[in-house]
Protein backbone atom coordinates (compact mmCIF):
# COMPACT_ATOMS: atom_id res chain seq x y z
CA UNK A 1 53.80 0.64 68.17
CA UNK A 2 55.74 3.66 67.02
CA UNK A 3 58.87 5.51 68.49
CA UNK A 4 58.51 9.38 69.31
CA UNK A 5 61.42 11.76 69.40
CA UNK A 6 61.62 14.46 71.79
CA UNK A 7 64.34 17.02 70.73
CA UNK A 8 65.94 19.70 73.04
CA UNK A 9 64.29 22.96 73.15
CA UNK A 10 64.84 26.01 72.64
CA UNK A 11 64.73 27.93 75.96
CA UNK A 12 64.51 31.46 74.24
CA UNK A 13 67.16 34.50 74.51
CA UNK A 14 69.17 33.11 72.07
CA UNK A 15 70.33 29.92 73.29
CA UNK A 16 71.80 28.09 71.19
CA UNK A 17 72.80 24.66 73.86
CA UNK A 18 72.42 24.06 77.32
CA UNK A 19 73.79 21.44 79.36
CA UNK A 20 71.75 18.20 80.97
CA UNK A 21 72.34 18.76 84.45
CA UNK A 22 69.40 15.47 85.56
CA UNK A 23 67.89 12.76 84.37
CA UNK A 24 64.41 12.02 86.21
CA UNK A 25 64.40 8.94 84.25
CA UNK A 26 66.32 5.83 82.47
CA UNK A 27 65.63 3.48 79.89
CA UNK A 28 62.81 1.35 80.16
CA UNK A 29 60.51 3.16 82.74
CA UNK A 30 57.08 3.95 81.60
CA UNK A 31 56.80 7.81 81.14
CA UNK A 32 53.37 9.91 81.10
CA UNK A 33 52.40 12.71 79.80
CA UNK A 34 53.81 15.70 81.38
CA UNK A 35 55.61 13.80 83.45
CA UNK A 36 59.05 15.35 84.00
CA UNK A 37 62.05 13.93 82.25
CA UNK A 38 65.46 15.83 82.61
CA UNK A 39 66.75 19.05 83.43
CA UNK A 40 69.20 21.85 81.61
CA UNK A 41 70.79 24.49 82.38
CA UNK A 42 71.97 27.85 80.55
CA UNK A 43 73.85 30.55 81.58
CA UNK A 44 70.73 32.05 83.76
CA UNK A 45 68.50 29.18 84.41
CA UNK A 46 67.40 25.58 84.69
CA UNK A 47 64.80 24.35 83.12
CA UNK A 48 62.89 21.11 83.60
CA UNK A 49 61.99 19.03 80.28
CA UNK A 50 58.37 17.27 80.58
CA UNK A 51 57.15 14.45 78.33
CA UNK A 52 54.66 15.73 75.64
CA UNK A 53 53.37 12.02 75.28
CA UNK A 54 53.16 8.26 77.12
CA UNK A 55 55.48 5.47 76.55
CA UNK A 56 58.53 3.92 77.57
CA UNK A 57 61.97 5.34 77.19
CA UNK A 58 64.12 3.43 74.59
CA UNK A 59 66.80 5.57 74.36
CA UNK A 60 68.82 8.98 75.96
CA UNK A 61 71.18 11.15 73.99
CA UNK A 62 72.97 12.31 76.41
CA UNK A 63 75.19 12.29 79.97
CA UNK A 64 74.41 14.61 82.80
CA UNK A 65 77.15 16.87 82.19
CA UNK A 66 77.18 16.86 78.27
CA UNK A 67 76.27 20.48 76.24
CA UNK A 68 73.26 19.53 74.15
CA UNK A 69 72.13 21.64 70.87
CA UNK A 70 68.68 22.99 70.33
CA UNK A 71 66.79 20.47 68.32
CA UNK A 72 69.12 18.08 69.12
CA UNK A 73 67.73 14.43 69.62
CA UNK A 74 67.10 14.01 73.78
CA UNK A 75 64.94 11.47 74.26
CA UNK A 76 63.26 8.53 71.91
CA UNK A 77 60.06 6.86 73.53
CA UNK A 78 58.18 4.27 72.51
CA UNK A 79 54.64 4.88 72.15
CA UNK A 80 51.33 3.55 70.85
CA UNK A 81 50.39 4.88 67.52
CA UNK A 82 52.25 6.09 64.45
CA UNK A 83 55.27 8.22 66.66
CA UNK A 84 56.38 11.26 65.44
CA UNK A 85 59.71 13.80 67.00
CA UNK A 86 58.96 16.99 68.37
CA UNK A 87 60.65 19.69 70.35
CA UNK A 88 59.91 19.35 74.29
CA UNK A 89 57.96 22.67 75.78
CA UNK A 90 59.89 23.70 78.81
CA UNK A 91 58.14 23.23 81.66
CA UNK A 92 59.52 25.72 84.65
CA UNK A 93 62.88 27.81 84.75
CA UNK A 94 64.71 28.52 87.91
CA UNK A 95 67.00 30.91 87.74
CA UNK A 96 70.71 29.76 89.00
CA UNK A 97 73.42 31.47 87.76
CA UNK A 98 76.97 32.27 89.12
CA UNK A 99 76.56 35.65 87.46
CA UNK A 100 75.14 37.32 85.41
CA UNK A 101 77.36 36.25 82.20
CA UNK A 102 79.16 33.11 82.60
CA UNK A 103 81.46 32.06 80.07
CA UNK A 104 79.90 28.70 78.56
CA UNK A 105 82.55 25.30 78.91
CA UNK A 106 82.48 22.87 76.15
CA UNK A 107 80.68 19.71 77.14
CA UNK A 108 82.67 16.42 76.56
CA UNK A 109 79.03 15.05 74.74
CA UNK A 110 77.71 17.89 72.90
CA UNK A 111 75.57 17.29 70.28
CA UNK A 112 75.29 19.68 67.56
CA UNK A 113 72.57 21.14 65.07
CA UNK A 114 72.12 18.91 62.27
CA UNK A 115 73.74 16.14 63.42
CA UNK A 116 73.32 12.92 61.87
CA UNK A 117 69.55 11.15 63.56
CA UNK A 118 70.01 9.08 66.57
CA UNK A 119 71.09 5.19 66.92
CA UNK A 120 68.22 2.62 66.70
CA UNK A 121 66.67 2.74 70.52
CA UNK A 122 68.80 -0.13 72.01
CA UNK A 123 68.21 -1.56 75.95
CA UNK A 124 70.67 -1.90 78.55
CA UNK A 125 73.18 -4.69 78.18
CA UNK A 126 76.73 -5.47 79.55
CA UNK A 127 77.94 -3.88 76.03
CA UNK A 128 75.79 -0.77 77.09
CA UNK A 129 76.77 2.40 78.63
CA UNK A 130 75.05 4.21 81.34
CA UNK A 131 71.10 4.78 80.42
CA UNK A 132 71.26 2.93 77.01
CA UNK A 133 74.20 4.27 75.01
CA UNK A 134 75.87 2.00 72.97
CA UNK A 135 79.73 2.51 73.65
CA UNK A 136 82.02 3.37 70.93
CA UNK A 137 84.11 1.00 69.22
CA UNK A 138 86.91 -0.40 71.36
CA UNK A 139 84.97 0.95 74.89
CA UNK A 140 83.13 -2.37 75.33
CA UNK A 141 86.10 -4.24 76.74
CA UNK A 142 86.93 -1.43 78.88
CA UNK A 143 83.86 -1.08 80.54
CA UNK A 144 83.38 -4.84 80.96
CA UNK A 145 86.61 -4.78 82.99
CA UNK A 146 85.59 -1.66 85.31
CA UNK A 147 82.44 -3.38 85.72
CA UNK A 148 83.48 -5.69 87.98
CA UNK A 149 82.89 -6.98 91.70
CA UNK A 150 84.39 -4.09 94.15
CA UNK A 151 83.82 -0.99 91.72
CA UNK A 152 82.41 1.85 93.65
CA UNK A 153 78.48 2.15 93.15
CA UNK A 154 77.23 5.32 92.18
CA UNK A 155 75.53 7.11 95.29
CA UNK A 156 75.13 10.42 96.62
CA UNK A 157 77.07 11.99 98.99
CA UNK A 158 73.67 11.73 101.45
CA UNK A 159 73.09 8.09 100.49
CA UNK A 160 76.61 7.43 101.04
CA UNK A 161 77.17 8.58 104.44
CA UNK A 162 73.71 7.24 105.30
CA UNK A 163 75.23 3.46 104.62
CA UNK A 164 78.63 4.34 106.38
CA UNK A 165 76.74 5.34 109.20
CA UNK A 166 74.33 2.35 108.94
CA UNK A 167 77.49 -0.19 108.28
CA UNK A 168 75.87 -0.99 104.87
CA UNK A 169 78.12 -2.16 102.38
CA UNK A 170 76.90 -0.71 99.05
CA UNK A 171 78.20 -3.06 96.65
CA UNK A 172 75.52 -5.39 97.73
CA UNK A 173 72.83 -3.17 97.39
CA UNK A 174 71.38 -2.97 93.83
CA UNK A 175 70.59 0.70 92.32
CA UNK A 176 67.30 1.43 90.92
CA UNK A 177 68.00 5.10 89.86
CA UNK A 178 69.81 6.68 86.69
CA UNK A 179 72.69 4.99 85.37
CA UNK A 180 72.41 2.36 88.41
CA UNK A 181 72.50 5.10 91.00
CA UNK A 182 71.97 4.14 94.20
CA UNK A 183 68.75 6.11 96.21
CA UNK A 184 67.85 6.14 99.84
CA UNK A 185 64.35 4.12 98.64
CA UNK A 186 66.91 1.33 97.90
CA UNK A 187 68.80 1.39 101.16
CA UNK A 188 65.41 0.99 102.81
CA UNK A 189 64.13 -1.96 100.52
CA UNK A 190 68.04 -3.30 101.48
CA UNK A 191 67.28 -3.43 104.94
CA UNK A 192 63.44 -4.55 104.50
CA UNK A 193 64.55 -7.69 102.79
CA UNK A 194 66.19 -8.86 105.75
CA UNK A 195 69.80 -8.04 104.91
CA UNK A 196 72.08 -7.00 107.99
CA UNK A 197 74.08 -3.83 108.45
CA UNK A 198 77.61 -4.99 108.90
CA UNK A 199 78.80 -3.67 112.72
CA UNK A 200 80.34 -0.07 112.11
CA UNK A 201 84.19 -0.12 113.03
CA UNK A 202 85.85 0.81 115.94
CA UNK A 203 88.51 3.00 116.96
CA UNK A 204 90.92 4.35 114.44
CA UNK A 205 91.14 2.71 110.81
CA UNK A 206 92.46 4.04 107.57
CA UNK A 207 90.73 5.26 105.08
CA UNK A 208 91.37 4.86 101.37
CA UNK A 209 88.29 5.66 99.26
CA UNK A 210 88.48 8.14 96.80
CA UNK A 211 84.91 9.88 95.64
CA UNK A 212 84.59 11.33 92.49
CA UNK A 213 82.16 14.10 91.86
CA UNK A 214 81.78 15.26 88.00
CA UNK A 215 81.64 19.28 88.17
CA UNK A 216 78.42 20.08 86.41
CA UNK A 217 75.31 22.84 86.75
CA UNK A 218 75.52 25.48 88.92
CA UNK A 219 79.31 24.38 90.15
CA UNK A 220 80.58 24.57 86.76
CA UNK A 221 79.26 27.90 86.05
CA UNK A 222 80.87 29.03 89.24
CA UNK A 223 84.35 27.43 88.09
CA UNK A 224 84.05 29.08 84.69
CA UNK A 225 83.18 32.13 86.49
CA UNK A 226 86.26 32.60 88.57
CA UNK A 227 88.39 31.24 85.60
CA UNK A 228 87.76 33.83 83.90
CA UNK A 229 88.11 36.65 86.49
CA UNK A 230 91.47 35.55 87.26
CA UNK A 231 93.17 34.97 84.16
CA UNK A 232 91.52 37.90 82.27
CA UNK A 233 91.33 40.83 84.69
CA UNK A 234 94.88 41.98 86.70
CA UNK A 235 93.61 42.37 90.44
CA UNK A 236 94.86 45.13 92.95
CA UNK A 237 93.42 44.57 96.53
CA UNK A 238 93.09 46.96 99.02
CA UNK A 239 92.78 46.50 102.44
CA UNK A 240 91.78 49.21 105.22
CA UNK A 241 90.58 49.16 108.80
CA UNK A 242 87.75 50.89 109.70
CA UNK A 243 86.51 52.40 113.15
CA UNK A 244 82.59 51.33 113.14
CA UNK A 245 81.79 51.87 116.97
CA UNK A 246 79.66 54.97 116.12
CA UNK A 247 78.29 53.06 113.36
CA UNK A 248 77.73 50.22 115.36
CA UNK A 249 75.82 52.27 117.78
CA UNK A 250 73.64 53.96 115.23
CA UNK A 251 72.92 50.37 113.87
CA UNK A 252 71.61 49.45 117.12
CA UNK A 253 69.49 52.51 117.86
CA UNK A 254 67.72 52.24 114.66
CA UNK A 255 66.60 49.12 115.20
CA UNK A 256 65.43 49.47 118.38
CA UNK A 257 62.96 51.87 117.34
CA UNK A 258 62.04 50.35 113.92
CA UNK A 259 58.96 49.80 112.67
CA UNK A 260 57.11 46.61 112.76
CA UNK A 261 57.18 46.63 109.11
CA UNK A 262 60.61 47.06 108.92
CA UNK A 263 63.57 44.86 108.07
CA UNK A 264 66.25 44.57 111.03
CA UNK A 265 69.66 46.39 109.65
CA UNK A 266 72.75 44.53 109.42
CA UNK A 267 75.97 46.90 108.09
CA UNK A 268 75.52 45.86 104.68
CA UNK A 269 73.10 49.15 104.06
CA UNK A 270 74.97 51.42 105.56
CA UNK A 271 78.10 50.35 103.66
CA UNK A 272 75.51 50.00 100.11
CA UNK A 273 74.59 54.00 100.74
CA UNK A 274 78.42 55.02 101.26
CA UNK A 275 79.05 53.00 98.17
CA UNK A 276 76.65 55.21 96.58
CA UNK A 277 77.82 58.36 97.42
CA UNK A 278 81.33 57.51 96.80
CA UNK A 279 80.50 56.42 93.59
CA UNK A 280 79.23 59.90 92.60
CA UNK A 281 82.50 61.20 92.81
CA UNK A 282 85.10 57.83 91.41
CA UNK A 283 82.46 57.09 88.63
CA UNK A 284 85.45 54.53 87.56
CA UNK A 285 84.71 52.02 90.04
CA UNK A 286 81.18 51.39 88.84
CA UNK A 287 82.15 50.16 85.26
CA UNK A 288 81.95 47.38 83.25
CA UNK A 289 84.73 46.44 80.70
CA UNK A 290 84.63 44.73 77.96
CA UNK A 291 87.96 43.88 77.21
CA UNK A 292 87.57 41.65 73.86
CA UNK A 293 86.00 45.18 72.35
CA UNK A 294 87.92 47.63 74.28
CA UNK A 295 85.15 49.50 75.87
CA UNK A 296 84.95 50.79 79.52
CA UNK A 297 81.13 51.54 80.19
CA UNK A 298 80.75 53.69 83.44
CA UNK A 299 77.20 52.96 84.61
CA UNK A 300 75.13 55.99 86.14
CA UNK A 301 72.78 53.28 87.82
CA UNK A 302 74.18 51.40 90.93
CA UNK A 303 73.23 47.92 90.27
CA UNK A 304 74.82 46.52 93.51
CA UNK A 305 75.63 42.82 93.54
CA UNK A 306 75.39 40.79 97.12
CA UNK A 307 77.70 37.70 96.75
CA UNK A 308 74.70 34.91 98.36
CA UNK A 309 76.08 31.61 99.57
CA UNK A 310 73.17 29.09 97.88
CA UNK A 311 72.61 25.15 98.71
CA UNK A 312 73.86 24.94 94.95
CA UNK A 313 76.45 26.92 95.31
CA UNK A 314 77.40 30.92 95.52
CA UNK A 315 74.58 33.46 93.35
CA UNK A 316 75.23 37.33 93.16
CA UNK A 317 71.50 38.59 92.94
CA UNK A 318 71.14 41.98 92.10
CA UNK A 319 69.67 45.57 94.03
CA UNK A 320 68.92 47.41 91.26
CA UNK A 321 69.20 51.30 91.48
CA UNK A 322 70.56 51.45 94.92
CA UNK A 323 71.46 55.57 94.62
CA UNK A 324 67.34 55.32 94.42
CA UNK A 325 66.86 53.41 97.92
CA UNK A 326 67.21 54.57 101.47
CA UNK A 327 68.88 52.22 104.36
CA UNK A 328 65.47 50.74 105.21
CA UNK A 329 64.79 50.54 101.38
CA UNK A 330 68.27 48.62 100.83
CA UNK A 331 68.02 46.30 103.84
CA UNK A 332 64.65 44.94 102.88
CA UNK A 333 65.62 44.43 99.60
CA UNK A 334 68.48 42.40 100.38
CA UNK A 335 67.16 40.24 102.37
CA UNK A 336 64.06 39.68 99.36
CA UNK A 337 66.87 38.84 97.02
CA UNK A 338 68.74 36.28 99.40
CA UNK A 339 65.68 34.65 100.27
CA UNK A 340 64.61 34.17 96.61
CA UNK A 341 68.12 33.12 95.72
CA UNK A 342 68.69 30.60 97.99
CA UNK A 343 65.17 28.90 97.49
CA UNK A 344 65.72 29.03 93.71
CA UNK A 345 62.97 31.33 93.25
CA UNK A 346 64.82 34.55 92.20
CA UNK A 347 63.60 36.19 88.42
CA UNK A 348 66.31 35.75 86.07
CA UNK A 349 66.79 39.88 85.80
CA UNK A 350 67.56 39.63 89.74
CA UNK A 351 70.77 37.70 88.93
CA UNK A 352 72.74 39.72 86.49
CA UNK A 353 73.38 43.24 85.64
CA UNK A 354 75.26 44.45 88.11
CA UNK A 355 77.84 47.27 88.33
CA UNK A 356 79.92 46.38 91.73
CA UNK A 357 79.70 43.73 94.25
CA UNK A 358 79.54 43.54 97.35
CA UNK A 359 81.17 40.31 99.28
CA UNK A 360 80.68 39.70 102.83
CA UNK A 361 82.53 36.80 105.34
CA UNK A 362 82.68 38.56 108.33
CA UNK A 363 79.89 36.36 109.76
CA UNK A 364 82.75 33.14 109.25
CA UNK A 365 85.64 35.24 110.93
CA UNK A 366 87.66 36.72 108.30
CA UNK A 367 89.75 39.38 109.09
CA UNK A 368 91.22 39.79 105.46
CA UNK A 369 89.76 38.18 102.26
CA UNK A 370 91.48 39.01 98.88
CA UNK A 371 87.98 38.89 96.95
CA UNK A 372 88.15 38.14 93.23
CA UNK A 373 86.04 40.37 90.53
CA UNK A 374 82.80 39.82 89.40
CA UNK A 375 84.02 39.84 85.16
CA UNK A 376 82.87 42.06 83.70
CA UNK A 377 82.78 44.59 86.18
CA UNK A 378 85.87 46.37 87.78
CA UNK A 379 85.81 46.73 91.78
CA UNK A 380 84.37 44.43 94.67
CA UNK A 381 84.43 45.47 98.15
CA UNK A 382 85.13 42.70 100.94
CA UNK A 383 83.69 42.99 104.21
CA UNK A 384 85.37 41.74 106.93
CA UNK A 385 84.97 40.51 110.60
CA UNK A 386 83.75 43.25 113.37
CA UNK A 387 86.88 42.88 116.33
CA UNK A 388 87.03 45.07 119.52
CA UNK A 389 90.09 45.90 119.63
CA UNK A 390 92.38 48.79 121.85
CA UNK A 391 92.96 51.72 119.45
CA UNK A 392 95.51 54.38 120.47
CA UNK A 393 93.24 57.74 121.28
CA UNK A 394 95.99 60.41 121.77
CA UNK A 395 96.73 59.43 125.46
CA UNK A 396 95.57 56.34 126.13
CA UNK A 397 94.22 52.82 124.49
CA UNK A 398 90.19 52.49 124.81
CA UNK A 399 88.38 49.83 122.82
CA UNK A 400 86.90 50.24 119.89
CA UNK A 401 85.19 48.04 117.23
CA UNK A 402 86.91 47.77 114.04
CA UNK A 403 86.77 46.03 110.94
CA UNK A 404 88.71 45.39 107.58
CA UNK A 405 87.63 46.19 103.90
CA UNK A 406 89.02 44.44 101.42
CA UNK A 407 88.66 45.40 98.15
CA UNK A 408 89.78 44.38 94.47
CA UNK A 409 90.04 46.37 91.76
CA UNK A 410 90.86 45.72 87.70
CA UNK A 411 94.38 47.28 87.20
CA UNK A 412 93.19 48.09 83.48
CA UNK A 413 91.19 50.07 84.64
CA UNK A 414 91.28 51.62 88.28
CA UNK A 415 94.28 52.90 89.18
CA UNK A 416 96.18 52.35 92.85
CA UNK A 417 95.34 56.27 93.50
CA UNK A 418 91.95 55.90 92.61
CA UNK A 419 91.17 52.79 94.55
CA UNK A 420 92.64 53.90 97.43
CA UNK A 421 90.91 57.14 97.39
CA UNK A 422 87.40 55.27 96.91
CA UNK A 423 87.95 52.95 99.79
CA UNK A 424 89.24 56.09 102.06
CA UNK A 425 86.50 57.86 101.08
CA UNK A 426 83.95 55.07 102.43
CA UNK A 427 85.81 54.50 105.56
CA UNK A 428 85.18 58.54 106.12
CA UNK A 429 81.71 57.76 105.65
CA UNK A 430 81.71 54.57 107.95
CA UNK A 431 83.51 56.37 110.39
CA UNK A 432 80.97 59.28 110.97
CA UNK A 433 77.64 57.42 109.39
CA UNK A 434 75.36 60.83 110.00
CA UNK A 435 77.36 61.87 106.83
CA UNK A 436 75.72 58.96 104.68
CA UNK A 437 72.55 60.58 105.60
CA UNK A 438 73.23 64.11 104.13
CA UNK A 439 72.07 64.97 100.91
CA UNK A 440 74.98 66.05 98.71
């Protein structure tokens, strides 16, 4: 028998780490070729890490969570035959990013190039951390008091409320996945052995458990993200109301006579197109800035990002060349884009490269947001909830539908004047839409 190292890729563009974001297996299971083992992300994608031979696992060198080096040592298997090491061949890449250039955190494991060659492969043992790592000197007698009789199992949230629901206590069921992690397969094989639910409770009760949930992935990202955005750029937000009956109308006209083939309009196109002809005349809202070098780039393409709620978490994919598109153009494309992004299926050029973002609540009844910049660009407009409301009309209140932008802007670079004249601008546009369709 030999042992085979599999080393972390490299997933191309540079890359010098990514971080282990899943294990799809522990020590001891049988692995086959192909067969996936873990996932890792980068700034613009995860990628799944298959097995290029068969064997059983003897060792992992790393926690989800950790930032692990290209070529680092991942995995050690043992198989028949002389062994060998080699680097994995990524397998498939779905694009997940926050945006399109996320500042990378420092991993609490990282391992890094030319590190020294991995511990003998070792199996689990009470003096044995999570999938087979031997704990450091000193951690032995700390884990074998945390291990003990009333320590919360590890579960998902799911699996969790699941066994609340069921009255299943799950310190009595044993885990079968990663690290001891309790799966729904072993809540079923609880209750097929006979074991009873205990009766759920009744009436009020207090409640003192505490779950922990390690930020990792596609949350992290996000958290560095907005970290960055806030300490780094100075925000000014603007907020105006806007009269959209007449736009509202037009919205509603249009697509009751659209084509079959055509996607149904929300105001998100309208308000893309204003952005667009605004933008021809305050260039200095659709900029990036790269404030380490000191350079404002004003972009002649609008690259519009559409802030996309995800089951992972928030995306911003990307219209490209919107000052290109027409409303029915812009519509269908945005719907493409939050489709692909929210089934993990969007192109990694879909998620970054955008000039100015758009953020939109109004669907969750916001009447005022104060939305924070997508670094490294310079302005975000925040749209709002639609309210009919009575609007004084020179002699008398009539009802009209109205509805806030709110909009942030980097103080570096856009001044008050010229953010307020940008956002004016669009609500002139909004408020008499035939003007968005005249060619300047």
């Amino acid at each position: 028998m030999g042992e085979f190292i599999i080393k972390m890729p490299d997933v191309g563009e540079g890359v010098a780490e990514a971080e282990l974001v899943e294990w799809h297996c522990k020590v001891g299971d049988p692995i086959r070729e192909d067969m996936v083992l873990a996932a890792v992300m980068t700034d613009k994608a995860t990628v799944e890490i298959p097995s290029p031979v068969t064997g059983t696992v003897l060792w992992l060198g790393a926690e989800i969570g950790d930032t692990v080096a290209v070529k680092a040592p991942l995995v050690r298997i043992q198989v028949a035959g002389e062994g060998g090491e080699a680097e994995a061949v990524p397998m498939a890449e779905t694009v997940t990013a926050a945006s399109s250039s996320p500042q990378r955190g420092e991993g609490t494991g990282r391992a890094d190039e030319g590190a020294s060659p991995p511990p003998p492969p070792v199996q689990p043992s009470p003096s044995s951390g999570p999938a087979g790592h031997l704990l450091p000197a000193g951690e032995k007698g700390r884990r074998a008091l945390s291990e003990t009789p009333g320590d919360k199992p590890l579960a998902s949230p799911a699996v969790r409320l699941r066994a609340q629901d069921g009255g299943i206590d799950l310190r009595q069921v044993t885990g079968t996945g990663p690290a001891g992690r309790i799966t729904h397969d072993d809540l079923d094989q609880f209750l097929a052995r006979g074991a009873q639910p205990q009766p759920a409770p009744t009436g009020l009760a207090k409640k003192t458990a505490v779950e922990e949930i390690k930020v990792t992935g596609l949350r992290r990202r996000i958290a560095e993200k907005m970290v960055l955005a806030t300490s780094r750029i100075p925000h000014i937000t603007y907020v105006e109301e806007i009269d959209v009956t007449d736009l509202e109308d037009l919205r509603a006209t249009m697509n009751a006579t659209r084509k079959p083939d055509q996607t149904k309009l929300t105001i998100l196109p309208f308000l893309m197109r204003a952005m667009v002809k605004t933008i021809d005349e305050q260039p200095v809202v659709n900029a990036t800035f790269d404030d380490d070098a000191g350079i404002i780039s004003r972009h002649a393409a609008v690259h519009i990002g559409i802030a996309t709620q995800t089951p992972a978490g928030l995306t911003v994919p990307v219209v490209r060349h919107t000052e290109a598109r027409g409303i029915w153009d812009c519509a269908a494309e945005v719907v493409r884009l939050a489709e692909a992004a929210r089934t993990g299926s969007a192109l990694r050029e879909e998620l970054s490269g955008s000039t100015i973002t758009i953020t939109s609540l109004g669907a969750m009844g916001g009447i005022v947001t104060t939305p924070i910049i997508n670094h490294p660009e310079v302005a975000i407009v925040g749209v709002n909830k639609i309210m009919t409301r009575p609007v004084w009309h020179g002699s008398q209140f009539i009802p009209r539908k109205m509805m806030n932008l709110s909009s942030s802007f980097d103080h570096r670079v856009v001044d008050g004047w010229d953010a307020a004249t940008f956002v004016q601008r669009i609500k002139a546009l909004l408020e008499t839409p035939a003007l968005i369709f005249i060619e300047s």
